[in-house]
Protein backbone atom coordinates (compact mmCIF):
# COMPACT_ATOMS: atom_id res chain seq x y z
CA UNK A 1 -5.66 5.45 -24.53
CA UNK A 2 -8.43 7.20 -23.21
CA UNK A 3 -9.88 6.85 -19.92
CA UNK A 4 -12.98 7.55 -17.57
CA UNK A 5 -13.25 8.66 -14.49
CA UNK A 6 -16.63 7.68 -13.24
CA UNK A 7 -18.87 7.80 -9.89
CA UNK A 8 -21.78 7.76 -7.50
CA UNK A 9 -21.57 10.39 -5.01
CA UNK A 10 -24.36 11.23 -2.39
CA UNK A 11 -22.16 13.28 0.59
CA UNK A 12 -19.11 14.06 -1.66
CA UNK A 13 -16.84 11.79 -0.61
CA UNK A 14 -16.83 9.76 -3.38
CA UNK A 15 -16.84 12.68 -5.98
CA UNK A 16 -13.43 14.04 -3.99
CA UNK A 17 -11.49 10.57 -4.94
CA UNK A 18 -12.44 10.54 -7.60
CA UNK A 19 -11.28 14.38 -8.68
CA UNK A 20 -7.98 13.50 -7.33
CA UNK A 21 -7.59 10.29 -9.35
CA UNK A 22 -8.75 12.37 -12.51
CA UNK A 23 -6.11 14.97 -11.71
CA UNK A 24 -3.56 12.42 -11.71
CA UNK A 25 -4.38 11.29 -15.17
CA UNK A 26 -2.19 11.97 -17.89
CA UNK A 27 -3.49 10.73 -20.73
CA UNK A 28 -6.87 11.54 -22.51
CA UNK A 29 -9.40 11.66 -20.27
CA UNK A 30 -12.55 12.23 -19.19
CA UNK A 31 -14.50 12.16 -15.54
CA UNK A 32 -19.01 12.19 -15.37
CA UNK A 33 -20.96 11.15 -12.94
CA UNK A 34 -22.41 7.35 -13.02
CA UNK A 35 -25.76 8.92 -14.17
CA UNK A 36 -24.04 10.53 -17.20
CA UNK A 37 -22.47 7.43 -18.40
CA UNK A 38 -23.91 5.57 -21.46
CA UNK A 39 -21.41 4.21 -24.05
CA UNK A 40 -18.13 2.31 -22.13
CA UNK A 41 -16.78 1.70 -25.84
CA UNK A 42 -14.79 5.13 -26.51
CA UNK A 43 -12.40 4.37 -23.46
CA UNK A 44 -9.46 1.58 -22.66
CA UNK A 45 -9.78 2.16 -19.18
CA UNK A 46 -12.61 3.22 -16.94
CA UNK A 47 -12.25 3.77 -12.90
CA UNK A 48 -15.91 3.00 -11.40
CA UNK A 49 -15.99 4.42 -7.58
CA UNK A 50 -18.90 4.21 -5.19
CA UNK A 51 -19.81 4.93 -2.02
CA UNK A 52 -20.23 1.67 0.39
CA UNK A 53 -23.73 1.34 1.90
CA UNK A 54 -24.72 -1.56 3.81
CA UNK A 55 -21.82 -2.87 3.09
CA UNK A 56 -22.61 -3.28 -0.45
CA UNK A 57 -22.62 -1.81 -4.12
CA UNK A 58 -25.11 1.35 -4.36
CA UNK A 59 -28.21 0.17 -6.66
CA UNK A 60 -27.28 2.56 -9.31
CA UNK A 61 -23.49 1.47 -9.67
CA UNK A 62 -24.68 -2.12 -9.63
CA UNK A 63 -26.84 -2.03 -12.61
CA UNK A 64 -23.72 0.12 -14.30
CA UNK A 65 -21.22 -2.76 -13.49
CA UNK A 66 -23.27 -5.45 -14.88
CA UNK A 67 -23.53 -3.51 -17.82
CA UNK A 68 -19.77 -3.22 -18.39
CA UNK A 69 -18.67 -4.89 -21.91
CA UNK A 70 -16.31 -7.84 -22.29
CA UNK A 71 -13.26 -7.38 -21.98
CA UNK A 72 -13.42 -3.79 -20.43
CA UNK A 73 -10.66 -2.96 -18.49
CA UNK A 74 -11.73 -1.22 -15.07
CA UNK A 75 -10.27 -0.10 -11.61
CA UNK A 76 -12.47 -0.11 -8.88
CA UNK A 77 -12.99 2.91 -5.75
CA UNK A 78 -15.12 3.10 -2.54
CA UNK A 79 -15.46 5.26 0.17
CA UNK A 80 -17.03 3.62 3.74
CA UNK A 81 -17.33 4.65 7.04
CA UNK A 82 -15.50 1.73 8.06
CA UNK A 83 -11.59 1.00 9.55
CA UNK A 84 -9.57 0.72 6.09
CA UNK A 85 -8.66 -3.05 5.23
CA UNK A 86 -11.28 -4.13 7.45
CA UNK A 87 -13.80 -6.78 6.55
CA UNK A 88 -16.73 -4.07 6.09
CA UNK A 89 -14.42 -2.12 3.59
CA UNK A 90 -13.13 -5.03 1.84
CA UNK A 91 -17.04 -6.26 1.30
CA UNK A 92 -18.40 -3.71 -1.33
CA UNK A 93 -15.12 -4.02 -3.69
CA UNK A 94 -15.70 -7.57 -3.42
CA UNK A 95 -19.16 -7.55 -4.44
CA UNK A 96 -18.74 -4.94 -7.11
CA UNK A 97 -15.64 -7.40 -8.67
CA UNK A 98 -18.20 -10.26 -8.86
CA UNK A 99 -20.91 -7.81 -10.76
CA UNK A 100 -18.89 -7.02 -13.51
CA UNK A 101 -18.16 -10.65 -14.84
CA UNK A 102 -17.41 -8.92 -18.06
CA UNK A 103 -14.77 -6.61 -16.91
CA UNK A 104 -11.07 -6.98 -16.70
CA UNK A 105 -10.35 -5.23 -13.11
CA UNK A 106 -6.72 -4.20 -13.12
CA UNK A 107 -7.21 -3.29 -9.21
CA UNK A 108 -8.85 -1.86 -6.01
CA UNK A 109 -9.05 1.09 -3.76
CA UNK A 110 -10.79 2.14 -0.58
CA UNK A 111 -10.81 4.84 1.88
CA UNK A 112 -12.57 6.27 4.62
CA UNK A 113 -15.48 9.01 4.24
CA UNK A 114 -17.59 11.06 6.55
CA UNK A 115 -21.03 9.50 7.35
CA UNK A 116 -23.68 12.19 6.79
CA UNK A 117 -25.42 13.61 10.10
CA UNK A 118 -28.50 12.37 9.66
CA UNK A 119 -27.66 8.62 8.34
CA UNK A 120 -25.04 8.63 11.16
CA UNK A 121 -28.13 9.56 13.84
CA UNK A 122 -30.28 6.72 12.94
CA UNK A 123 -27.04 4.30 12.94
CA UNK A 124 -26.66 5.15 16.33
CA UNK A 125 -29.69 4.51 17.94
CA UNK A 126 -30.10 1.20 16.41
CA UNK A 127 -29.16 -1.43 18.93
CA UNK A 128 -27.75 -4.32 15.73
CA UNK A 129 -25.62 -0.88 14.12
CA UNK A 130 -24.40 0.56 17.62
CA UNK A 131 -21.04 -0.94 17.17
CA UNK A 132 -19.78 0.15 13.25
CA UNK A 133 -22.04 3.57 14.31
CA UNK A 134 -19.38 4.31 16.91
CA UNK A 135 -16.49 3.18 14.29
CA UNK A 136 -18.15 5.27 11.83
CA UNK A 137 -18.19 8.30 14.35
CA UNK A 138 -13.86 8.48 13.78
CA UNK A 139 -14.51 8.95 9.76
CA UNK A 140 -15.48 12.39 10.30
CA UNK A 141 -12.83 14.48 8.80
CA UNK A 142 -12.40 11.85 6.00
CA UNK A 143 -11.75 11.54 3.46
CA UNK A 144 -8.73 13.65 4.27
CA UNK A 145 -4.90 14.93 2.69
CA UNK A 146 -3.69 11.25 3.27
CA UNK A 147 -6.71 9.53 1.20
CA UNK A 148 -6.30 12.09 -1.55
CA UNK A 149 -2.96 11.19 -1.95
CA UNK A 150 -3.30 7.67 -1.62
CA UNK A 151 -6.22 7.74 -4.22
CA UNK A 152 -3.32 9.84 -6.51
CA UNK A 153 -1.02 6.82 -5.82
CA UNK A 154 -3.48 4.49 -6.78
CA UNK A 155 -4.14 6.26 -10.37
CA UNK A 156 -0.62 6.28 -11.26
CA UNK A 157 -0.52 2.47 -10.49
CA UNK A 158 -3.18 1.47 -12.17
CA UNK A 159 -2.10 3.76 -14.94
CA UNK A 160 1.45 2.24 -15.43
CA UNK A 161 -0.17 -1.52 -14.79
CA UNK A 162 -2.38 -0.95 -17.66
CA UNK A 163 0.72 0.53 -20.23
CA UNK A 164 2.50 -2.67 -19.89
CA UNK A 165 3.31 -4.56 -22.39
CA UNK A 166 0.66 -7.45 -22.26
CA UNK A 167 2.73 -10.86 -22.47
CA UNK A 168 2.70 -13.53 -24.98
């Protein structure tokens, strides 16, 4: 079994998830950037994370989910400014589930991340984004110790899920 660990990260949010779900990784494994990623077929398992932006699938993680072979088993990651397990977070997973038709996902996982300065600025002094900007304002020391370990939960999950034996 060997696995990847792969993402899009613009603040660093993303790329801290998903260092803590390679750590947790016992097996062969491997973690590169989206942009580094060519050939899926070396690996059993690959973990695709992302960070959520307006309340979607970033561009460049889109085009690599469509791409994703048949059959190719895959857990999903996103990082938002949103509440956790609210309808904004659950959104982007959602969407990136239905772009990978190909794909087998074995599972989900989401947590909160800091909204850059600047992005976070212009949310706020746009009347139709006032609302999440506030919401967005309490993801500032995310993600934190908690989402770490949560993302280290969710490896070993996904990791015993997929060693299974498959049924009959």
């Amino acid at each position: 079994m060997k696995t990847l660990v792969t993402y899009f990260s613009l603040t660093g949010n993303t790329q801290k998830i998903a260092e803590a779900i390679y750590e947790t990784l016992e097996h062969d494994k491997e973690i590169k950037k989206i942009d580094e990623c060519s050939d899926l077929d070396e690996y059993t398992l690959v973990f695709v994370g992302f960070p959520v932006h307006s309340h979607s699938v970033p561009f460049k993680v889109e085009a690599f989910l469509k791409n994703i072979p048949q059959g190719k088993k895959i857990a999903l990651f996103s990082t938002h400014g949103s509440l956790t397990g609210s309808q904004l977070s659950r959104e982007a997973l959602e969407n990136a589930v239905v772009l990978a038709p190909k794909a087998k996902v074995l599972g989900s996982f989401s947590c909160r991340g800091k909204i850059s300065p600047e992005d976070l600025e212009v949310l706020i002094r746009s009347p139709e984004h006032a609302a999440w900007a506030e919401m967005a304002v309490s993801a500032r020391n995310h993600p934190d110790q908690n989402d770490l370990d949560d993302a280290r939960a969710f490896a070993r999950w996904i990791s015993i899920l997929y060693s299974q034996p498959k049924p009959f």
